[in-house]
N, C-alpha and C. Protein backbone atom coordinates (compact mmCIF):
# COMPACT_ATOMS: atom_id res chain seq x y z
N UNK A 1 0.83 -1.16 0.00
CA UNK A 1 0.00 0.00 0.00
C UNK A 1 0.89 1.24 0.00
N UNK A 2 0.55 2.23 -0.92
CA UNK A 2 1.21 3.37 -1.02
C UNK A 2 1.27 4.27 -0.16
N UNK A 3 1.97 5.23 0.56
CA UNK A 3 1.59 6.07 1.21
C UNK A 3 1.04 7.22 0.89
N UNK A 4 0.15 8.34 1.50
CA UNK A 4 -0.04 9.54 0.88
C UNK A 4 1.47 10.70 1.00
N UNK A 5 1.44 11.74 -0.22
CA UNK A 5 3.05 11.94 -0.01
C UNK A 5 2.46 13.25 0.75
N UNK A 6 3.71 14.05 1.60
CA UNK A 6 3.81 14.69 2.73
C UNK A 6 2.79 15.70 2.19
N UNK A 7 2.09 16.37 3.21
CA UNK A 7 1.79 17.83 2.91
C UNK A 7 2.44 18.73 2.45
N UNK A 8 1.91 19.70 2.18
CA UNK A 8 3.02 20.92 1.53
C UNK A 8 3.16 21.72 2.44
N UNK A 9 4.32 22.56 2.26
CA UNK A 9 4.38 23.54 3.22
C UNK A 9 3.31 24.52 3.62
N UNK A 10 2.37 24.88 2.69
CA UNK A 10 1.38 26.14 3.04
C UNK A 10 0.47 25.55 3.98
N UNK A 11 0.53 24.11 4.02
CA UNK A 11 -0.57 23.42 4.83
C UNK A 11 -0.20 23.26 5.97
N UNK A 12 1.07 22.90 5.83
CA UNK A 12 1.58 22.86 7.44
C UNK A 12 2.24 24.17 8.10
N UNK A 13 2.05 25.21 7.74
CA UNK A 13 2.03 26.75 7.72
C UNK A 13 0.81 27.39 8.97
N UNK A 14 1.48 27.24 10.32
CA UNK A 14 0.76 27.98 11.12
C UNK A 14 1.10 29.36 11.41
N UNK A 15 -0.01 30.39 11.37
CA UNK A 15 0.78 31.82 11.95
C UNK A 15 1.07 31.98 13.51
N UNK A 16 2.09 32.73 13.17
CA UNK A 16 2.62 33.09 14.83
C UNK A 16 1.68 33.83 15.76
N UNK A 17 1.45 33.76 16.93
CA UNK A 17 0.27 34.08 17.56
C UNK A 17 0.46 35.27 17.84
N UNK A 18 1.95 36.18 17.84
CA UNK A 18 2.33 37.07 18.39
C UNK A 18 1.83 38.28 17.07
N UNK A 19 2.15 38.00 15.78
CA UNK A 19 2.17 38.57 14.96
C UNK A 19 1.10 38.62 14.14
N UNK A 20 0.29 39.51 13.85
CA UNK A 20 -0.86 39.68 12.72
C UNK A 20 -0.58 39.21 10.91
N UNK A 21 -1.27 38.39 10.52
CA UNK A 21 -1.27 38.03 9.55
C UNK A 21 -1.07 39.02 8.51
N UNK A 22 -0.93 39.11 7.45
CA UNK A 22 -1.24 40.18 6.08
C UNK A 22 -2.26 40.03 5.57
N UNK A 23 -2.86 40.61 5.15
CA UNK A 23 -4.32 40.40 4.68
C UNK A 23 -3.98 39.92 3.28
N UNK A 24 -3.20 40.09 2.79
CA UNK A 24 -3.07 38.93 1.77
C UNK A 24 -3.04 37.65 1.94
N UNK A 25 -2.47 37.92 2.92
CA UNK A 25 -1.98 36.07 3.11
C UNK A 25 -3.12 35.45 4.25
N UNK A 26 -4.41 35.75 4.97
CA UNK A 26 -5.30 35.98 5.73
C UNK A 26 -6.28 34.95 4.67
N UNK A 27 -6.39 33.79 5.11
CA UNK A 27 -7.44 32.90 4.16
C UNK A 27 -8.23 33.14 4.57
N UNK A 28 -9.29 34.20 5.12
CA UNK A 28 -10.76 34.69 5.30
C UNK A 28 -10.69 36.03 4.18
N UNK A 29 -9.90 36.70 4.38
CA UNK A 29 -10.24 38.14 3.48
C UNK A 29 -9.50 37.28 1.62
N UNK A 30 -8.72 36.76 1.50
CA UNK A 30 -8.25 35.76 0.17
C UNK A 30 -8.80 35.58 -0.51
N UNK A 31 -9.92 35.96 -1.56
CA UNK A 31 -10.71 35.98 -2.50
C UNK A 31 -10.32 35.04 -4.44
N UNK A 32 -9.84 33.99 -4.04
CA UNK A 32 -9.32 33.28 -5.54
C UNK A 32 -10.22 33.06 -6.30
N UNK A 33 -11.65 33.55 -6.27
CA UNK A 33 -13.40 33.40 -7.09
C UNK A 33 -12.42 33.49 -8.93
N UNK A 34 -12.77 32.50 -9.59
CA UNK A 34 -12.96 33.07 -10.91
C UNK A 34 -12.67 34.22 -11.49
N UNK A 35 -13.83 35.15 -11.06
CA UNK A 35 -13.94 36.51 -11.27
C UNK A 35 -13.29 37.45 -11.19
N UNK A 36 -12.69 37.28 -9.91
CA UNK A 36 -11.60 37.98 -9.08
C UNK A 36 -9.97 37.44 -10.07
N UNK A 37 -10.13 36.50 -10.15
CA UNK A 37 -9.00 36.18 -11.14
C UNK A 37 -8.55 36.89 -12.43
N UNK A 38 -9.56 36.47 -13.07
CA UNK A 38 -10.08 37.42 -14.34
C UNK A 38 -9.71 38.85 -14.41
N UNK A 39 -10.59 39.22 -13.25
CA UNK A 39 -10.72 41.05 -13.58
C UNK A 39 -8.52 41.47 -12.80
N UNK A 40 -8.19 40.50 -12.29
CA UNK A 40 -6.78 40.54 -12.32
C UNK A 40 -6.22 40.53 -12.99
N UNK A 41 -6.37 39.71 -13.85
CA UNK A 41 -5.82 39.20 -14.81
C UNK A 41 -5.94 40.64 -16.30
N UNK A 42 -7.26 40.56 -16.43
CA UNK A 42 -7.04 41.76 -17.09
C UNK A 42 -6.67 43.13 -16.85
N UNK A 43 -6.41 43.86 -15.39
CA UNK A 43 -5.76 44.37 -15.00
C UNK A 43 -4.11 44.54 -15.34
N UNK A 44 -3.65 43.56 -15.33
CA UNK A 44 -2.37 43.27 -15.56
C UNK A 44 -1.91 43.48 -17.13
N UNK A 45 -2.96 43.12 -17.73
CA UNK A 45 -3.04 42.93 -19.20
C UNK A 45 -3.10 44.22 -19.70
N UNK A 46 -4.03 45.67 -18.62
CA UNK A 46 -3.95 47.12 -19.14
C UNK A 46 -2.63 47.73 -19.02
N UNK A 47 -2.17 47.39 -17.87
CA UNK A 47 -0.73 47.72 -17.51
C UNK A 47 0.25 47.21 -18.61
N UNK A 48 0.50 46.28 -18.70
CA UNK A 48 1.49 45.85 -19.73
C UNK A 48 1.36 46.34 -21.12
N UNK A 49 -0.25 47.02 -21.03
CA UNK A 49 -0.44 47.23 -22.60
C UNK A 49 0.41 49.08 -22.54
N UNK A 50 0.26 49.36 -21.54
CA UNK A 50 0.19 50.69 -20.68
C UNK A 50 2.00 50.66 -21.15
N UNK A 51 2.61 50.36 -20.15
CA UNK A 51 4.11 50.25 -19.91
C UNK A 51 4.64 50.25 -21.10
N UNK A 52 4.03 48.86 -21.71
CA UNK A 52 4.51 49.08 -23.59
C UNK A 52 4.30 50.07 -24.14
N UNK A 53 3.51 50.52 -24.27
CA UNK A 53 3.48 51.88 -25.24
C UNK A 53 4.00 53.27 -24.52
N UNK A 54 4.01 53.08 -23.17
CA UNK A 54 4.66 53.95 -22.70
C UNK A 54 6.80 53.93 -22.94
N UNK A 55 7.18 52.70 -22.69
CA UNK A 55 8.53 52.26 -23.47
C UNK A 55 8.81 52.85 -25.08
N UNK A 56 8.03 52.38 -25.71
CA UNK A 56 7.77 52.11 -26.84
C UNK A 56 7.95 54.28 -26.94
N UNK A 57 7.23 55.14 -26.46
CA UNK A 57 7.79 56.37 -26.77
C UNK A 57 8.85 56.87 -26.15
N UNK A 58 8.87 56.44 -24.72
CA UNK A 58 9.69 56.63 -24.21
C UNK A 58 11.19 56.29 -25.55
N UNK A 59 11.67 55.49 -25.85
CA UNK A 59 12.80 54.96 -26.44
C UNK A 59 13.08 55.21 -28.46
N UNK A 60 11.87 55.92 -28.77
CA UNK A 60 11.72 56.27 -29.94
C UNK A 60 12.65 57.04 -30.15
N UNK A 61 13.61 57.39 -31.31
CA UNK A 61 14.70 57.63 -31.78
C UNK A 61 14.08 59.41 -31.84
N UNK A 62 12.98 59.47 -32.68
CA UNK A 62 12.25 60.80 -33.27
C UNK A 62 10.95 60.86 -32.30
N UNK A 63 11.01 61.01 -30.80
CA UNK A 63 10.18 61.12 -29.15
C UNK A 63 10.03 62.88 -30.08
N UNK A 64 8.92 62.94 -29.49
CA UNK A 64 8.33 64.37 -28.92
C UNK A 64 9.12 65.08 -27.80
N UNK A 65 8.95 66.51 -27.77
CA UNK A 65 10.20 66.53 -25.86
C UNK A 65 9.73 66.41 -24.93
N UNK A 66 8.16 66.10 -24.91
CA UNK A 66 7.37 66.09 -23.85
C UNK A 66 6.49 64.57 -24.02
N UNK A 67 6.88 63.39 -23.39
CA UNK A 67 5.87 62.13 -23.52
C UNK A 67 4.44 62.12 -22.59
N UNK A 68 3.65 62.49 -22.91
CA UNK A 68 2.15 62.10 -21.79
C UNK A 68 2.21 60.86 -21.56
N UNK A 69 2.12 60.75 -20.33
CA UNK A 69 1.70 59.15 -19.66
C UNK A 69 0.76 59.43 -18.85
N UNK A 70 -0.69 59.27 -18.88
CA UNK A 70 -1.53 59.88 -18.53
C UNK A 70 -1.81 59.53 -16.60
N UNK A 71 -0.85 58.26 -16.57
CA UNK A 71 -0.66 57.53 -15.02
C UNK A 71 0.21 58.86 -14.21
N UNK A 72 1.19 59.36 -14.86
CA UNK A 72 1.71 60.83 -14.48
C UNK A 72 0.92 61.53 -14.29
N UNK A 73 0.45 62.01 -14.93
CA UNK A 73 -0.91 62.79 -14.74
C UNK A 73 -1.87 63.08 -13.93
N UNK A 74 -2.21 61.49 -14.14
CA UNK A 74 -3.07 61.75 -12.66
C UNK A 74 -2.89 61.68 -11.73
N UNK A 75 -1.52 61.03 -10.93
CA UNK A 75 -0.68 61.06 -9.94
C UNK A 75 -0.53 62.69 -9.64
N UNK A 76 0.08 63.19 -10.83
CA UNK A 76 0.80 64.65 -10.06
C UNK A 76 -0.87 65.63 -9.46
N UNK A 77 -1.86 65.51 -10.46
CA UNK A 77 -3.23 66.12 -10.08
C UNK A 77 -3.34 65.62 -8.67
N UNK A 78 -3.18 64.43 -8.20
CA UNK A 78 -3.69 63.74 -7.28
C UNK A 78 -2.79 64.57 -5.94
N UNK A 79 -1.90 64.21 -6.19
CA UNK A 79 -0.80 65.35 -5.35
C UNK A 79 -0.90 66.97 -5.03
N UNK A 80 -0.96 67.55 -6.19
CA UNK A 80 -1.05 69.13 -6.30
C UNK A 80 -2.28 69.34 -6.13
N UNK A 81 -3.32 69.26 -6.97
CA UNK A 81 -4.66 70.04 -7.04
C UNK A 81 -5.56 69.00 -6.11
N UNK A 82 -5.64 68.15 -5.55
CA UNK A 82 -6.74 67.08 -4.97
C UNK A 82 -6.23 66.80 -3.69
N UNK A 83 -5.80 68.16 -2.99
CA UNK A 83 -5.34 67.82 -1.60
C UNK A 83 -6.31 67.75 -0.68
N UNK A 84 -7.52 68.06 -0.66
CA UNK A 84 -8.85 67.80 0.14
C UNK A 84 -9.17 67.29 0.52
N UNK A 85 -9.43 66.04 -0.30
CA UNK A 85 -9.30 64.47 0.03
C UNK A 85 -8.91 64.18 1.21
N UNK A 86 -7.49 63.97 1.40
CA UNK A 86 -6.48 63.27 2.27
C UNK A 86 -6.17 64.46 3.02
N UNK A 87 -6.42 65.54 2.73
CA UNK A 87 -6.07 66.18 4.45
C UNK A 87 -7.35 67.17 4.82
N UNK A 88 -7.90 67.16 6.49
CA UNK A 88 -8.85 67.84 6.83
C UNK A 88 -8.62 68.85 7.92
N UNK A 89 -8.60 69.68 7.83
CA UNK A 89 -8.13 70.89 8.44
C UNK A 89 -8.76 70.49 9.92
N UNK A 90 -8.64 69.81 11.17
CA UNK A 90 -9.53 69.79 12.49
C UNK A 90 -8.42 70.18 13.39
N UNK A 91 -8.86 70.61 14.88
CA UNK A 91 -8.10 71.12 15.56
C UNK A 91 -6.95 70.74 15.73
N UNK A 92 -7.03 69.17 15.95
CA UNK A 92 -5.58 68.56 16.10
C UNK A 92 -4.71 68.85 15.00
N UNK A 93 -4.64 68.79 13.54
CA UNK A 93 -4.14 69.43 12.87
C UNK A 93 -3.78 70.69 12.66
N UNK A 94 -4.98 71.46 13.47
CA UNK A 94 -4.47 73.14 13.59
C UNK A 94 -3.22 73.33 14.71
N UNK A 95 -3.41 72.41 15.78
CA UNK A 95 -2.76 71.93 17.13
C UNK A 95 -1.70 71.87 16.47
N UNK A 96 -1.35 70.85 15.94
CA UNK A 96 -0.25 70.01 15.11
C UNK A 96 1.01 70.72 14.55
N UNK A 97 -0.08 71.84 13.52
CA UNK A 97 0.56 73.30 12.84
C UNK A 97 1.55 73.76 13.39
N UNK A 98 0.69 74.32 14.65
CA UNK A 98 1.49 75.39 15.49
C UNK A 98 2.02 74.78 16.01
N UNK A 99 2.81 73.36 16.83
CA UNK A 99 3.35 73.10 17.37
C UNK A 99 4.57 72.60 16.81
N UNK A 100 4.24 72.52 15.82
CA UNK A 100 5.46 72.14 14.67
C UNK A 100 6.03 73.70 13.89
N UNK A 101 5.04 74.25 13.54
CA UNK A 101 5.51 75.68 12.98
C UNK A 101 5.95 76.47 13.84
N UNK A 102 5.24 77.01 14.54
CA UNK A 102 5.24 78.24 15.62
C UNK A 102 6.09 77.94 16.81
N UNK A 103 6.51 76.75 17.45
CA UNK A 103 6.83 76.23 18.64
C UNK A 103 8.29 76.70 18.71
N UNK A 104 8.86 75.75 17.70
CA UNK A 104 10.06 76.22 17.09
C UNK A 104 10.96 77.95 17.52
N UNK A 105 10.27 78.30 16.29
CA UNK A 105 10.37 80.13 16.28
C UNK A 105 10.33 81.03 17.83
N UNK A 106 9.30 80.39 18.28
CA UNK A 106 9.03 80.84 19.73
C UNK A 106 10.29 80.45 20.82
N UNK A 107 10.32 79.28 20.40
CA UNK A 107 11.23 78.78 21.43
C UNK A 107 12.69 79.46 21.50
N UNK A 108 12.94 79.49 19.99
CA UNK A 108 14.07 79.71 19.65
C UNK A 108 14.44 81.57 19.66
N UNK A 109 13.04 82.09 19.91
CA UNK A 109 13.37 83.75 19.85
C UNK A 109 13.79 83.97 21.40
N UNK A 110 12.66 83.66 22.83
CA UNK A 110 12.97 83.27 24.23
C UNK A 110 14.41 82.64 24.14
N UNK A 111 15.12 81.77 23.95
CA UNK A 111 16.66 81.44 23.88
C UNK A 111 17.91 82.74 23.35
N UNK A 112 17.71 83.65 22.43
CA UNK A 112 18.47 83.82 22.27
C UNK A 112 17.97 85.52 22.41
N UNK A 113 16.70 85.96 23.14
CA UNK A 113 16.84 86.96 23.80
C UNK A 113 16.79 86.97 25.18
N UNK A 114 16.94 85.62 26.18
CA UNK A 114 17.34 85.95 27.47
C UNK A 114 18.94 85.57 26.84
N UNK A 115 19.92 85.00 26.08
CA UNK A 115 20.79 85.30 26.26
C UNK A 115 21.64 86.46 26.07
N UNK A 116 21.09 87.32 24.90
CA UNK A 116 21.36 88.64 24.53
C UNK A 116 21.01 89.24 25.93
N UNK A 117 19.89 89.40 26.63
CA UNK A 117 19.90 90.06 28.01
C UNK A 117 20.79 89.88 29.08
N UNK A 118 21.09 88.48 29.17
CA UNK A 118 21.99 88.03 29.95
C UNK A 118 23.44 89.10 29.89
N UNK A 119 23.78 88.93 28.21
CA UNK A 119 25.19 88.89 28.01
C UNK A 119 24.94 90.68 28.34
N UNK A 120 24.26 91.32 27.67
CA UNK A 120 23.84 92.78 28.23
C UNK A 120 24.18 93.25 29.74
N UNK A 121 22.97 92.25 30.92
CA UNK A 121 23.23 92.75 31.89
C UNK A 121 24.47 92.23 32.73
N UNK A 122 25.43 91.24 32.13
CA UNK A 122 26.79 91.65 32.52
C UNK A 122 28.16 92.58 32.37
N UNK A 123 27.31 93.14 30.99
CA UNK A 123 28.14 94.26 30.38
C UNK A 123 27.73 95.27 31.19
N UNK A 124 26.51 95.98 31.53
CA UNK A 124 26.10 96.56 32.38
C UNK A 124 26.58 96.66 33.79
N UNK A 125 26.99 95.81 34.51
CA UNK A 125 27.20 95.14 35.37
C UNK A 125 29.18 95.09 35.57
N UNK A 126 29.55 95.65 34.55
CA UNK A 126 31.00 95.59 33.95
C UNK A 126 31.62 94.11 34.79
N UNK A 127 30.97 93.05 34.22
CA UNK A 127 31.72 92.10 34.56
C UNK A 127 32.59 91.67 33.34
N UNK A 128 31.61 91.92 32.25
CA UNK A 128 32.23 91.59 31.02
C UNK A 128 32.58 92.73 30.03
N UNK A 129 33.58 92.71 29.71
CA UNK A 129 34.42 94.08 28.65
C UNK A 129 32.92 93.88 27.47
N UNK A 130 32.66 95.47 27.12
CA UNK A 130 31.64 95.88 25.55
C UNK A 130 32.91 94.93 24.91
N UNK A 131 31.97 94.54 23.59
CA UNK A 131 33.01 94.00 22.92
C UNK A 131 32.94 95.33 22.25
N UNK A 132 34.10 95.72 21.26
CA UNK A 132 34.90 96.60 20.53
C UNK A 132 34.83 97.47 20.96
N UNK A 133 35.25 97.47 22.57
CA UNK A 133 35.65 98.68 23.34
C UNK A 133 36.72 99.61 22.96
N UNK A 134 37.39 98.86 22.37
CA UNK A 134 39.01 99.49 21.87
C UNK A 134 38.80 100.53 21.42
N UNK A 135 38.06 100.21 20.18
CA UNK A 135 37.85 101.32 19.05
C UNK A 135 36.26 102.53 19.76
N UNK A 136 36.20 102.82 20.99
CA UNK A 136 35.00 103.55 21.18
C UNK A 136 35.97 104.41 22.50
């Protein structure tokens, strides 16, 4: 009698309890339907058609000086003009602002006018020579 041959590794593949799965790799969210294949599949198939013809000017001897790749495009729109989206002006962000913008500046003006006062009221104080006393 033959034996059955070993399992494969993905089968004998337990996740670590410590660590969260990837949702790729998560056989509840893993969707391999037909369909889902397919509309991958042709996905892949726009891209490659995409990349090629994007190569294809890219590498042309007699190129235009400017190539449209319309994936540029909508990337840089997505970036520059469609900032709304992805960022919402709420307090913590106003919070955020100033504590990152303003904090700084502030901090840094208090530092170097108690030391200007400092160095002042020891000149005052003639502990410390004016500098370019010489010449006065």
């Amino acid at each position: 009698m033959a034996s059955a041959p070993p399992p494969s590794a993905a089968k004998l593949y337990r996740p670590n309890q410590y660590v969260s799965l990837p949702a790729e790799l998560d056989p509840d969210t893993y969707d391999t339907s037909p369909e889902k294949l397919r509309a991958e599949a042709e996905r892949l198939a726009i891209r490659s058609r995409l990349k090629r013809q994007y190569q294809l000017q890219l590498n042309n001897p007699n190129r235009p000086a400017v190539i449209e790749n319309p994936a540029l495009i909508r990337w840089v729109f997505a970036k520059s003009q469609n900032v709304y989206p992805t960022f919402r002006p709420t307090p913590k962000t106003s919070f955020l602002g100033a504590v990152y913008g303003l904090a700084p500046l502030i901090f840094w003006f208090f530092v170097l006018k108690s030391d200007r006062d400092r160095k002042e009221k020891h000149i005052q104080e003639g502990k410390v020579k004016r500098p370019f006393s010489v010449f006065f």
